[in-house]
N, C-alpha and C. Protein backbone atom coordinates (compact mmCIF):
# COMPACT_ATOMS: atom_id res chain seq x y z
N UNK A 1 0.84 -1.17 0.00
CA UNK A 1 0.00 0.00 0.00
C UNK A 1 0.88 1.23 0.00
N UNK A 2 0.49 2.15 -0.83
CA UNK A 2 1.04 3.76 -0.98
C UNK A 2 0.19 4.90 -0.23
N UNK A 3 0.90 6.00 0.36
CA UNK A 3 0.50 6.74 0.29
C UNK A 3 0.97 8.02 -0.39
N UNK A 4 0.49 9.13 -1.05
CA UNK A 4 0.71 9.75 -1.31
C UNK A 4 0.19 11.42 -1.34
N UNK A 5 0.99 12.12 -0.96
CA UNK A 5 0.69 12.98 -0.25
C UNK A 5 0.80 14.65 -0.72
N UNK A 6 0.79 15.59 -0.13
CA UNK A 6 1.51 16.97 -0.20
C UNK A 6 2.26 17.37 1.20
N UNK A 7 3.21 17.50 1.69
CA UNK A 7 3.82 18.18 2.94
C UNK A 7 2.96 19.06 3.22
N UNK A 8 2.34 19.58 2.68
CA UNK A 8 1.42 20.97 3.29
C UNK A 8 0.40 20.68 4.34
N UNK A 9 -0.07 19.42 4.02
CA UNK A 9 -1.55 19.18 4.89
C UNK A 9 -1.30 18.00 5.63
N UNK A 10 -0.34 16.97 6.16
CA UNK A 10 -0.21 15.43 6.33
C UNK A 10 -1.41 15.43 6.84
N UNK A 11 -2.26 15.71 7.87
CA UNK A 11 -3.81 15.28 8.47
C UNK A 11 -4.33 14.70 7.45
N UNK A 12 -4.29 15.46 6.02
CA UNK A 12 -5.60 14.90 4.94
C UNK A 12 -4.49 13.60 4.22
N UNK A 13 -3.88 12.97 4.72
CA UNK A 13 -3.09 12.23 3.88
C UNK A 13 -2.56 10.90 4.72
N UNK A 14 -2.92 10.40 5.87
CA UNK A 14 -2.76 9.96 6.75
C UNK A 14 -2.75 8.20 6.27
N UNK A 15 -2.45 7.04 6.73
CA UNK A 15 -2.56 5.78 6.44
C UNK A 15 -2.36 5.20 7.94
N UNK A 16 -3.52 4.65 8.43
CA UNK A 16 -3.23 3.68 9.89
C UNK A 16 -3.92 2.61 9.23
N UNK A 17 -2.99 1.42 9.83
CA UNK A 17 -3.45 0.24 10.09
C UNK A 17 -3.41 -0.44 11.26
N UNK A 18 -4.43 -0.66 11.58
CA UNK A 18 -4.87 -1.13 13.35
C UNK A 18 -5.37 -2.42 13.07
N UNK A 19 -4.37 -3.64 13.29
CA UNK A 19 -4.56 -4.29 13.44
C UNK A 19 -4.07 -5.53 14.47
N UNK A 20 -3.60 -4.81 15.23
CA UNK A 20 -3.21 -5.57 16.59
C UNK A 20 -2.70 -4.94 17.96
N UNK A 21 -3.56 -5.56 19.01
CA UNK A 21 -2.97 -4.62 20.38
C UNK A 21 -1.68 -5.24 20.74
N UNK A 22 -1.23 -3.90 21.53
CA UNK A 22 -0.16 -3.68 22.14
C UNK A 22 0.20 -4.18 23.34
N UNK A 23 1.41 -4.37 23.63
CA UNK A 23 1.69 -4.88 25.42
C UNK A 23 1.42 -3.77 26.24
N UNK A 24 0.99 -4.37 27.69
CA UNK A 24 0.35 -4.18 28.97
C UNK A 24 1.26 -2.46 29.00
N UNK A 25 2.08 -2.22 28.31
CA UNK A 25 2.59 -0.78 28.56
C UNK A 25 2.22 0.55 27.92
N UNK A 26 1.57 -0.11 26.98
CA UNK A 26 0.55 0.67 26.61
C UNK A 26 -0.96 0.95 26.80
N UNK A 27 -1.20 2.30 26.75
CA UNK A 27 -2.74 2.75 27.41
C UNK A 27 -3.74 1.56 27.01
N UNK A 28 -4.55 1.12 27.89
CA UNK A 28 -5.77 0.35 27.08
C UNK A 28 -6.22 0.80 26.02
N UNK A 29 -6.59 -0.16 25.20
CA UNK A 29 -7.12 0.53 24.15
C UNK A 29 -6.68 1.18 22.80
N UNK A 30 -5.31 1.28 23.25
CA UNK A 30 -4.22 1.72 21.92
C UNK A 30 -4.11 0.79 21.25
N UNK A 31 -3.45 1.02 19.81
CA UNK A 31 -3.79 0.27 18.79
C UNK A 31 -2.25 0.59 17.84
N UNK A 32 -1.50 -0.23 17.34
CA UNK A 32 -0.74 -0.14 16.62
C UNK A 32 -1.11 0.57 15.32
N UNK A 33 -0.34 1.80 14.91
CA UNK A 33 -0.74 1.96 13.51
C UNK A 33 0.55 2.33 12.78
N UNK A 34 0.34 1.96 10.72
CA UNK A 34 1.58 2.11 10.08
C UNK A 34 0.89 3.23 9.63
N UNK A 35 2.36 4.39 8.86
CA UNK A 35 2.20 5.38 8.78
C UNK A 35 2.97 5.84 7.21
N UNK A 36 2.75 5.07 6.01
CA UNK A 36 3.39 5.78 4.69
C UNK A 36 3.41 6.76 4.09
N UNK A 37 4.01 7.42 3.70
CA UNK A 37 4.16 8.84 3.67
C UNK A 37 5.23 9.38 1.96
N UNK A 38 4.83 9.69 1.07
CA UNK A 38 5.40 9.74 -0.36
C UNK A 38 5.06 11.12 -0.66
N UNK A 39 6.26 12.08 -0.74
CA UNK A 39 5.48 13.69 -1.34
C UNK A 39 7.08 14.00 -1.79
N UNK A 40 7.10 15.13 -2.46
CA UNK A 40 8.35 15.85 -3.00
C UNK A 40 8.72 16.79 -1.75
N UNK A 41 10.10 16.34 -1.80
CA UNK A 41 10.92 16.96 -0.69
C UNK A 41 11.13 18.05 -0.13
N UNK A 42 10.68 18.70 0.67
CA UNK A 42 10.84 19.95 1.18
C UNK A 42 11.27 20.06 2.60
N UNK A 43 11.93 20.72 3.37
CA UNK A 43 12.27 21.08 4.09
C UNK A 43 11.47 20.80 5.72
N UNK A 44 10.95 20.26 6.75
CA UNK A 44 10.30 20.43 7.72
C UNK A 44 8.93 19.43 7.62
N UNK A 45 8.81 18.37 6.82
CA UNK A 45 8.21 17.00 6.68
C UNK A 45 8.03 16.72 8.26
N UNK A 46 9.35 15.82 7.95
CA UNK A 46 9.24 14.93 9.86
C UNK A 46 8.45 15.81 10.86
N UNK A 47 8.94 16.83 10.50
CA UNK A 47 8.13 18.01 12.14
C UNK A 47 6.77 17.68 11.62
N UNK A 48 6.19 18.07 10.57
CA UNK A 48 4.71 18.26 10.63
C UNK A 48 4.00 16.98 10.87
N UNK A 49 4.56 15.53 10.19
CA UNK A 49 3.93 14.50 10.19
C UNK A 49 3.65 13.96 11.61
N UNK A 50 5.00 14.51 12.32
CA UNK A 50 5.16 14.13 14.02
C UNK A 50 4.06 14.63 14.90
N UNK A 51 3.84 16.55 14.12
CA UNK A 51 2.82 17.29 14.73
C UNK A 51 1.66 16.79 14.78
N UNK A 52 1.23 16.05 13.45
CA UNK A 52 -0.09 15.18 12.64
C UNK A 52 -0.61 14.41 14.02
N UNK A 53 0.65 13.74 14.05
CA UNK A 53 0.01 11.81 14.74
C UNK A 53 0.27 12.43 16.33
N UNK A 54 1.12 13.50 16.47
CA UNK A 54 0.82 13.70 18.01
C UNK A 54 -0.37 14.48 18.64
N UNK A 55 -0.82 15.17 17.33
CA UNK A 55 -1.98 16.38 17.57
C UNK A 55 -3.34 15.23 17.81
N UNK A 56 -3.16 13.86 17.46
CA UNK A 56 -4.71 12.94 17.57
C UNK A 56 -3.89 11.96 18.80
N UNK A 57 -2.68 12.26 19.45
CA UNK A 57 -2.61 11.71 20.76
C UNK A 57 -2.01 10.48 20.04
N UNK A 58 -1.30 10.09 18.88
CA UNK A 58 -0.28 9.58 18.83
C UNK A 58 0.49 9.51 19.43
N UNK A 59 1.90 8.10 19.53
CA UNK A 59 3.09 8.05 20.14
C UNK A 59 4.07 7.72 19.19
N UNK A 60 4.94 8.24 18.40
CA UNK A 60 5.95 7.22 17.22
C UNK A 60 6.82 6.16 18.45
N UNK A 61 7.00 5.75 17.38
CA UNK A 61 8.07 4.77 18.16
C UNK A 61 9.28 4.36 17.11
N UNK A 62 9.10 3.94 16.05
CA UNK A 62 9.86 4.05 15.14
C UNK A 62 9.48 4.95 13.51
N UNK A 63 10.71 5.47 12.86
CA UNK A 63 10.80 6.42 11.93
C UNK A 63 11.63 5.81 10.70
N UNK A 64 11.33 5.83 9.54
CA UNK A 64 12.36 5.23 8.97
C UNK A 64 12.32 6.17 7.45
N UNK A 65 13.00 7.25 6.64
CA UNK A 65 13.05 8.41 5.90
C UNK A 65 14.11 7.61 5.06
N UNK A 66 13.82 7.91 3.62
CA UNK A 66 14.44 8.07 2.72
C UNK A 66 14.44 8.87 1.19
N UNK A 67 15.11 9.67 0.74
CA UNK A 67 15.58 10.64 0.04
C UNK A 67 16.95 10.38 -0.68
N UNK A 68 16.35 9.98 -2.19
CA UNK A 68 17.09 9.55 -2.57
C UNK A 68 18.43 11.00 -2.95
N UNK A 69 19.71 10.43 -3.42
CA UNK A 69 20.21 11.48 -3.53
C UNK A 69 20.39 12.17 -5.10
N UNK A 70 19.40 11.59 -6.61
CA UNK A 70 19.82 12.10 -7.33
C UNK A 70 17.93 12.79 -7.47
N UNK A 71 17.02 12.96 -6.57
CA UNK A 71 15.29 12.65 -6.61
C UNK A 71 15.16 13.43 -5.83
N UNK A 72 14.36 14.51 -5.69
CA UNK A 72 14.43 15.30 -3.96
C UNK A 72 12.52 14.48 -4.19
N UNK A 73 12.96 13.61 -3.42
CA UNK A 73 11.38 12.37 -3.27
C UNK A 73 11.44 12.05 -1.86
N UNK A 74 10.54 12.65 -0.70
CA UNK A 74 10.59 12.24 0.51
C UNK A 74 9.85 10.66 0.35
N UNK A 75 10.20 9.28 1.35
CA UNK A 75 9.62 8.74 1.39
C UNK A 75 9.77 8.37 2.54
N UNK A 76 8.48 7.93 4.05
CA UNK A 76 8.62 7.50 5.08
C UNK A 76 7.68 6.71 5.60
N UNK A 77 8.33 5.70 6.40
CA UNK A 77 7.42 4.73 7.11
C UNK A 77 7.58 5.26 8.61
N UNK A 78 6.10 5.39 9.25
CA UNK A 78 6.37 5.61 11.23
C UNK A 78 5.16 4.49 11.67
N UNK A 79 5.58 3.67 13.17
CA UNK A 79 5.28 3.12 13.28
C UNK A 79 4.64 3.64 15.02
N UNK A 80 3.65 3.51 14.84
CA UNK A 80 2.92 4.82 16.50
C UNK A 80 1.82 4.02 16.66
N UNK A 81 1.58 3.89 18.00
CA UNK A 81 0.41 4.05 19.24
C UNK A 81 -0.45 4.98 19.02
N UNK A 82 -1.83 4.60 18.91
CA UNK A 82 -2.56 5.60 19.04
C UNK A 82 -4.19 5.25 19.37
N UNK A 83 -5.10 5.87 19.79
CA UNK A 83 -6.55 5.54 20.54
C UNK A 83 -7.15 6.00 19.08
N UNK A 84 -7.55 4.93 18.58
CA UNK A 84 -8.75 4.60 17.61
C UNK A 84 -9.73 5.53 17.68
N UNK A 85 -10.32 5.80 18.93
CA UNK A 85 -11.46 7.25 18.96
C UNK A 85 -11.17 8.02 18.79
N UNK A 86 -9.99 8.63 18.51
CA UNK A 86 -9.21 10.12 18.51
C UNK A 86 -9.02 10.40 17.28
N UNK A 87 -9.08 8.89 16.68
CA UNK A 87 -8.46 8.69 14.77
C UNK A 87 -9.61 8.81 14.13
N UNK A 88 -9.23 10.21 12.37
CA UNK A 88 -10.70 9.79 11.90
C UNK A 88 -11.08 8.79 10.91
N UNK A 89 -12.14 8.51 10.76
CA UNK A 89 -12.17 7.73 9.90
C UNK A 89 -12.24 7.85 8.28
N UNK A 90 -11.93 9.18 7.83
CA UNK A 90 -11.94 9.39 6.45
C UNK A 90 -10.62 8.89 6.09
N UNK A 91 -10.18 8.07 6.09
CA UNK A 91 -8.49 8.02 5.35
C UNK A 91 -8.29 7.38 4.18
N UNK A 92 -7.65 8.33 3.22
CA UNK A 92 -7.34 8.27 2.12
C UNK A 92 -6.17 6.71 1.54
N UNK A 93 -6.52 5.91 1.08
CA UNK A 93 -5.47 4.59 0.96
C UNK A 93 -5.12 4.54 -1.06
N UNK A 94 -4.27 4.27 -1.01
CA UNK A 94 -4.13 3.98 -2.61
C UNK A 94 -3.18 2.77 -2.41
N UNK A 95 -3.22 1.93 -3.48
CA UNK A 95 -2.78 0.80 -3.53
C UNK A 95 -1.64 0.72 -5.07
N UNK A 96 -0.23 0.50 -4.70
CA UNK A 96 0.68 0.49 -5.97
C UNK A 96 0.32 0.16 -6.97
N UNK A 97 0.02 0.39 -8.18
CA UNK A 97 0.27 -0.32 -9.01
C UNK A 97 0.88 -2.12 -9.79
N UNK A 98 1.48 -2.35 -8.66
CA UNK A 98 2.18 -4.09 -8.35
C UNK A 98 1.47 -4.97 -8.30
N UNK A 99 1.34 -5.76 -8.57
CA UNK A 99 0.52 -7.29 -8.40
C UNK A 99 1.59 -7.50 -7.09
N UNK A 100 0.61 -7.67 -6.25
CA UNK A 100 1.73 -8.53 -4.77
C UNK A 100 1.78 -9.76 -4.92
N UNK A 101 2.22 -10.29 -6.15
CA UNK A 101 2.62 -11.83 -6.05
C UNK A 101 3.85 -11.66 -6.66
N UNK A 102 4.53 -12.69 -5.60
CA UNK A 102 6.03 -12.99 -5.60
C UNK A 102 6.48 -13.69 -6.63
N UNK A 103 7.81 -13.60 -6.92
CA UNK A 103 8.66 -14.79 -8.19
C UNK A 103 10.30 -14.91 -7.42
N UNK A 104 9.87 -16.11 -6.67
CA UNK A 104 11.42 -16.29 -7.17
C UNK A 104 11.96 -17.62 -7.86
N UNK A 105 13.29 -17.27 -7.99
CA UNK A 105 13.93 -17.96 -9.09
C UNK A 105 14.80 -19.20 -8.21
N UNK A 106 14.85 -20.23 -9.04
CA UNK A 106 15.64 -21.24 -8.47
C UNK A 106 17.18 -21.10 -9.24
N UNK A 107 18.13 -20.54 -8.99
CA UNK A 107 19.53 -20.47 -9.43
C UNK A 107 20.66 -21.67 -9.57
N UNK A 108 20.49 -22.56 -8.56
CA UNK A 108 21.12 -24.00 -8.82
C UNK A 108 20.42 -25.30 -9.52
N UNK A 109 21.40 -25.24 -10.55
CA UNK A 109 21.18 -26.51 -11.35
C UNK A 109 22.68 -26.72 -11.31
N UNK A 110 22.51 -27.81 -11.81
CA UNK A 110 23.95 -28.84 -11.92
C UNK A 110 24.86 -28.24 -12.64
N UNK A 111 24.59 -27.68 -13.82
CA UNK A 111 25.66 -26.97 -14.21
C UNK A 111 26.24 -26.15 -13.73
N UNK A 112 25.68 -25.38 -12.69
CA UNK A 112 26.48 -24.36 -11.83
C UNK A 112 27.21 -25.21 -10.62
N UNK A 113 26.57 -26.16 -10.28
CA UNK A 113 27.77 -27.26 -9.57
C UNK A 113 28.63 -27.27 -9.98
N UNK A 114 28.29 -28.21 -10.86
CA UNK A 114 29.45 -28.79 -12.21
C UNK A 114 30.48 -27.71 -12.68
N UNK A 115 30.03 -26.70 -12.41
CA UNK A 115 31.10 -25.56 -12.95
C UNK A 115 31.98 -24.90 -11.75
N UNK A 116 30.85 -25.31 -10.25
CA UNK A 116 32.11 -24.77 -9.08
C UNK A 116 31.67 -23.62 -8.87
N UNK A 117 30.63 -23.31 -8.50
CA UNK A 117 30.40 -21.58 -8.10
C UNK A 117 30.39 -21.91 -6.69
N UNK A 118 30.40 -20.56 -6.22
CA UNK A 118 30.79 -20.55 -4.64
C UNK A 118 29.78 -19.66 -4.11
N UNK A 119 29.12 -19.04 -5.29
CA UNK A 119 27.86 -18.45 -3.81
C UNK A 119 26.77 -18.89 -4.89
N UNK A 120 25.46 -19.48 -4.07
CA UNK A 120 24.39 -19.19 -4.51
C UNK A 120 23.17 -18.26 -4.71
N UNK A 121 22.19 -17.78 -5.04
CA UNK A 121 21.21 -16.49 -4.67
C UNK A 121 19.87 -16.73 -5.39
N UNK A 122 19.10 -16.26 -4.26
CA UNK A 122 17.48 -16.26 -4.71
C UNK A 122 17.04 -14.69 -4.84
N UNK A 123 16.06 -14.72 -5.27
CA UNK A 123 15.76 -13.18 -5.84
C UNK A 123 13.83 -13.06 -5.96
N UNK A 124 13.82 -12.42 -4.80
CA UNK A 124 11.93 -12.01 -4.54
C UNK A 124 11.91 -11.04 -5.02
N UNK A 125 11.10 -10.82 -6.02
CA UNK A 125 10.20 -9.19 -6.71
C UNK A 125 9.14 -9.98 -6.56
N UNK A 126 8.36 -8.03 -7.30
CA UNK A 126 6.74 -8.33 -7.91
C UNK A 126 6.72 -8.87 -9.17
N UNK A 127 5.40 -9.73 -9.48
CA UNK A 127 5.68 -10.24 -10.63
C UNK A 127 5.32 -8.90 -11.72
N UNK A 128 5.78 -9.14 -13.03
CA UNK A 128 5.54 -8.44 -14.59
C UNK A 128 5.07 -9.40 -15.23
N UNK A 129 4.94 -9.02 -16.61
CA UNK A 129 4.38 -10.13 -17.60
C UNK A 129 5.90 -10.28 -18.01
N UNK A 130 6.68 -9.25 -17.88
CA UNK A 130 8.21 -10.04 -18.46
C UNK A 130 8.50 -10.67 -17.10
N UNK A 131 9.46 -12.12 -17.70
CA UNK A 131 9.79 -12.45 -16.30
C UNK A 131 11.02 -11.81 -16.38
N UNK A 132 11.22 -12.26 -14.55
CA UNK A 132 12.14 -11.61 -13.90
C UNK A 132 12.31 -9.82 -13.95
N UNK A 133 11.38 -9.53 -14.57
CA UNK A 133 12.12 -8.13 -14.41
C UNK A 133 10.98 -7.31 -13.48
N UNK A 134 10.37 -7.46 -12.64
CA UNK A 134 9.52 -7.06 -11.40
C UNK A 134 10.41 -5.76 -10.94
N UNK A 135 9.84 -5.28 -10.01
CA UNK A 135 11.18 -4.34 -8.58
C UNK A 135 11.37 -5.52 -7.68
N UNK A 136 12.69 -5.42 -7.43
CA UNK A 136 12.99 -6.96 -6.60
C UNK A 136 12.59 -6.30 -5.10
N UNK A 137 12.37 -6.69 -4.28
CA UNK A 137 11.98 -6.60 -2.93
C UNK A 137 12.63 -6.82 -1.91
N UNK A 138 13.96 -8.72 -2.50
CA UNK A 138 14.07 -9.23 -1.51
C UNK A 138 15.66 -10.10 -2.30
N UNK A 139 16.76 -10.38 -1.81
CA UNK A 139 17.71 -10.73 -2.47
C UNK A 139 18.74 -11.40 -1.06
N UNK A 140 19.19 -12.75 -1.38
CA UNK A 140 20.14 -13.46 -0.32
C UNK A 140 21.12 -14.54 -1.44
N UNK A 141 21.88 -14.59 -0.57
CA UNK A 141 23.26 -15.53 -1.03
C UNK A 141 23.50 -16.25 0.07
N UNK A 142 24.10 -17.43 -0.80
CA UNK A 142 24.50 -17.88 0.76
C UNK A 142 26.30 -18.81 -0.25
N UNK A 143 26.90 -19.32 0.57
CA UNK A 143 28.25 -19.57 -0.23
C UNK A 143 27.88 -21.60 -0.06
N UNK A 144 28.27 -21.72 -0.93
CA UNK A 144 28.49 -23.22 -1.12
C UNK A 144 30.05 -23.73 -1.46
N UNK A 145 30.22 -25.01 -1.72
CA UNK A 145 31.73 -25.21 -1.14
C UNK A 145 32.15 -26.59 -2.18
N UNK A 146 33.08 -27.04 -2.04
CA UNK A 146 33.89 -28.19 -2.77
C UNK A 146 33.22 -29.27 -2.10
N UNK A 147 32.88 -29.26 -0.99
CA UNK A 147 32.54 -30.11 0.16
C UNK A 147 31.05 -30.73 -0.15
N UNK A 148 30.32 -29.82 -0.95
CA UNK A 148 29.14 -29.50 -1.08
C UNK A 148 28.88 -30.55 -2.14
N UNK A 149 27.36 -31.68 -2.31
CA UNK A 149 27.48 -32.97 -3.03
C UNK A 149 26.38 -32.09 -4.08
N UNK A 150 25.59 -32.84 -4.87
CA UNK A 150 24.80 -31.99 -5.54
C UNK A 150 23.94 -31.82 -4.67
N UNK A 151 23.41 -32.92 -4.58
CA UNK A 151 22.13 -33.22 -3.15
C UNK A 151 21.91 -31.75 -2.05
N UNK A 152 23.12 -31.40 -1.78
CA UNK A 152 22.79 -30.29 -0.68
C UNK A 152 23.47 -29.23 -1.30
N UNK A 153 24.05 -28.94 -2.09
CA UNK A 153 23.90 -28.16 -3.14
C UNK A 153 22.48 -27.58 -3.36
N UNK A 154 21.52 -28.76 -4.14
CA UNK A 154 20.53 -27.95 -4.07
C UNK A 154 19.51 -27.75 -3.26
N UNK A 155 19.61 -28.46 -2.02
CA UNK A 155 19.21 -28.11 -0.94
C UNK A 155 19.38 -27.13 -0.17
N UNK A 156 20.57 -26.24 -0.26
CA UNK A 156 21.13 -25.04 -0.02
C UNK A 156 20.19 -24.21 -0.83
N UNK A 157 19.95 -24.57 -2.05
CA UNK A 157 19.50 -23.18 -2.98
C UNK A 157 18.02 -23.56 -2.54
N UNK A 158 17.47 -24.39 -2.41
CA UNK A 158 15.76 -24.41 -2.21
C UNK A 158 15.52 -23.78 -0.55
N UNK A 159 16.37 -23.81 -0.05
CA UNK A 159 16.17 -23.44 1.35
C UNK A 159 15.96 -21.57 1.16
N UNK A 160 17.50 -21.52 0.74
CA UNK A 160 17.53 -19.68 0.28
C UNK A 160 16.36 -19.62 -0.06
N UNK A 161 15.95 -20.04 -0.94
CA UNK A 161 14.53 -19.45 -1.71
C UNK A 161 13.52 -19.05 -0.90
N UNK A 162 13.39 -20.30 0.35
CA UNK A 162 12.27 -19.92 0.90
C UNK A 162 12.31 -18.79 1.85
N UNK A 163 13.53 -18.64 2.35
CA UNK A 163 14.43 -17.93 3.29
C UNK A 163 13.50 -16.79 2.27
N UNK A 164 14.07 -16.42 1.03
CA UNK A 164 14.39 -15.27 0.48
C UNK A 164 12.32 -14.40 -0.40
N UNK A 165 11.95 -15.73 0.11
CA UNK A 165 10.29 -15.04 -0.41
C UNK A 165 9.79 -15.33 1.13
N UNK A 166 10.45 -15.74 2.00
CA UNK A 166 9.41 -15.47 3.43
C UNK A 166 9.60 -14.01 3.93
N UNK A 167 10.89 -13.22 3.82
CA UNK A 167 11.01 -12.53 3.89
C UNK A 167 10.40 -11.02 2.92
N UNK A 168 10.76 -11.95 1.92
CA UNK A 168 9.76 -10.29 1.26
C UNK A 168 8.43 -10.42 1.37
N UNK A 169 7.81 -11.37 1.75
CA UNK A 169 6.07 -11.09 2.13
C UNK A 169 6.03 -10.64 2.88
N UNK A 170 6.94 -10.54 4.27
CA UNK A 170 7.13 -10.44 5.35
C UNK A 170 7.22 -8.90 5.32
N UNK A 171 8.22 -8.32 5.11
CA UNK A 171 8.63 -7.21 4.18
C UNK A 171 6.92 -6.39 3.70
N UNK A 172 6.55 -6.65 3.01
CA UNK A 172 5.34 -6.41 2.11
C UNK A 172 4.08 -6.21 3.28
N UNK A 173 4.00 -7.48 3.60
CA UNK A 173 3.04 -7.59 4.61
C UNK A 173 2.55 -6.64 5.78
N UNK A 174 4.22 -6.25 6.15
CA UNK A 174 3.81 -5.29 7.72
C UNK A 174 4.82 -3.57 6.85
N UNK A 175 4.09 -3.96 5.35
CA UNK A 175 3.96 -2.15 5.02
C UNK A 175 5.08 -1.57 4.87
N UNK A 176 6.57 -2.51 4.40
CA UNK A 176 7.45 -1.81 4.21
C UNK A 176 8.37 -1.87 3.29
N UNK A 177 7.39 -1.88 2.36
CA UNK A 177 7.73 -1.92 0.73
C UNK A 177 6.93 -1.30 0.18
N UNK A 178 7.92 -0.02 -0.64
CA UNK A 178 7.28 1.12 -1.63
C UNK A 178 7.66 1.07 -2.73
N UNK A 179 6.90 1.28 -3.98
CA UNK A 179 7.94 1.42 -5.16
C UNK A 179 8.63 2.32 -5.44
N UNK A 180 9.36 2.72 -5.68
CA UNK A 180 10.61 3.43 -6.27
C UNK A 180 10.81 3.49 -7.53
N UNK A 181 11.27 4.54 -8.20
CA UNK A 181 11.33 5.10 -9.45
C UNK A 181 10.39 3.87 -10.38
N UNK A 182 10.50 3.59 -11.55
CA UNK A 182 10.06 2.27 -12.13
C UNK A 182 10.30 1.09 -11.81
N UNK A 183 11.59 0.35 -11.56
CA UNK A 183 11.85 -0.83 -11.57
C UNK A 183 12.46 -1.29 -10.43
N UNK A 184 12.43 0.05 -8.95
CA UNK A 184 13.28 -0.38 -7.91
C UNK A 184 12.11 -0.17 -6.91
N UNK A 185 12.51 -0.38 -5.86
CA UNK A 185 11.52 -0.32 -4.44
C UNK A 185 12.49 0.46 -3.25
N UNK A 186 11.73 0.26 -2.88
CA UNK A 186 12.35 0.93 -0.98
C UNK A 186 11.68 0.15 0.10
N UNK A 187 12.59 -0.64 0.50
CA UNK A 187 12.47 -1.60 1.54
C UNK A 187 12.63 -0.82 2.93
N UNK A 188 11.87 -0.88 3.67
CA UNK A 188 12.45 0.15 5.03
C UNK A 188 12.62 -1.37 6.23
C-alpha cells in the first residue's frame, strides 16, 4: 500500500493500520498503527507528520526516511500508538500499481555445480508479464563449497529461496515496501 501525499496538509493524507494490540505498557485501548508517507521533498516533513500523529494523541516509536540522492522524493514509514477514537475515519489509501505476487527464481542446477560456483542467490520481486524483471523486494546468497554434493547443493538453494520469499512477504506484509522510481523499491 502507498501513500501519497503533499507536505502541506499530512492530516488529509494519513494511512493507519490497526490491526493488533499492544503490550500491557501501553494505554488500554491503543492500537498499533503504520504510517506511509510519499510527497516531494521539502524542508520540515518529519516536524509536521510528528505534529499530525501527536496532535490525535499519537506516540511514534519508530521512523524510517528516505531521500534519494539524485530525486528530492521524501519517502517514510512511522510506526505509532494511538486511541482509535481520537483517529478519523476518512483516510485516504491507494494501492501500488504491483501485483503482490512474488517470483522467485531457483539459481542451482547442476551446471552451476558442475562448474564450481561458490555463492548461490534467490531473488523475490513483484511479478511483470516479463519475467524476472519485477522491482525486486528481496535478495540473499549464501556460499556453497567443494565439500558440497549436488544433493545439498541444491538443498542449499531451495532453502535460500524460501528464506528469500518469506522474507519479502514479510517485508510487504507489515507495510514496508514502496515502489521506487520504475523498476526499484524501498524496503524500510
Amino acid at each position: 500500500m502507498q501513500q501519497e501525499g503533499h507536505a502541506d496538509d499530512p492530516r488529509d493524507k494519513m494511512l493507519s493500520l490497526a490491526r493488533r494490540p499492544l503490550s500491557a505498557a501501553v494505554p488500554a485501548g491503543n492500537l498499533l498503527g503504520v504510517h506511509l508517507f510519499q510527497c516531494p521533498d521539502t524542508v520540515g516533513i518529519v516536524a509536521r507528520l510528528s505534529e499530525c500523529i501527536a496532535s490525535r494523541g499519537g506516540n511514534i516509536h519508530s521512523v524510517d526516511v528516505f531521500v534519494p540522492d539524485h530525486k528530492p522524493i521524501f519517502y517514510s514509514r512511522s510506526e505509532f500508538t494511538y486511541n482509535p477514537m481520537l483517529w478519523p475515519r476518512d483516510v485516504t489509501v491507494r494501492v501500488p500499481d504491483l501485483d503482490p505476487k512474488y517470483k522467485t527464481s531457483v539459481l542451482a542446477s547442476k551446471q552451476d555445480f558442475n562448474a564450481g560456483v561458490k555463492l548461490i542467490g534467490a531473488t523475490s520481486h513483484f511479478v511483470t508479464p516479463e519475467l524476472d524483471a519485477g522491482p525486486i523486494i528481496e535478495q540473499m546468497v549464501e556460499r556453497v563449497s567443494h565439500r558440497d554434493t549436488l544433493q545439498s547443493f541444491v538443498v542449499k538453494s531451495e532453502n535460500l529461496e524460501k528464506q528469500c520469499l518469506a522474507e519479502a512477504i514479510k517485508s510487504y506484509c507489515e507495510l514496508r515496501v514502496l515502489p521506487y522510481e520504475l523498476k526499484k523499491t524501498v524496503v524500510f
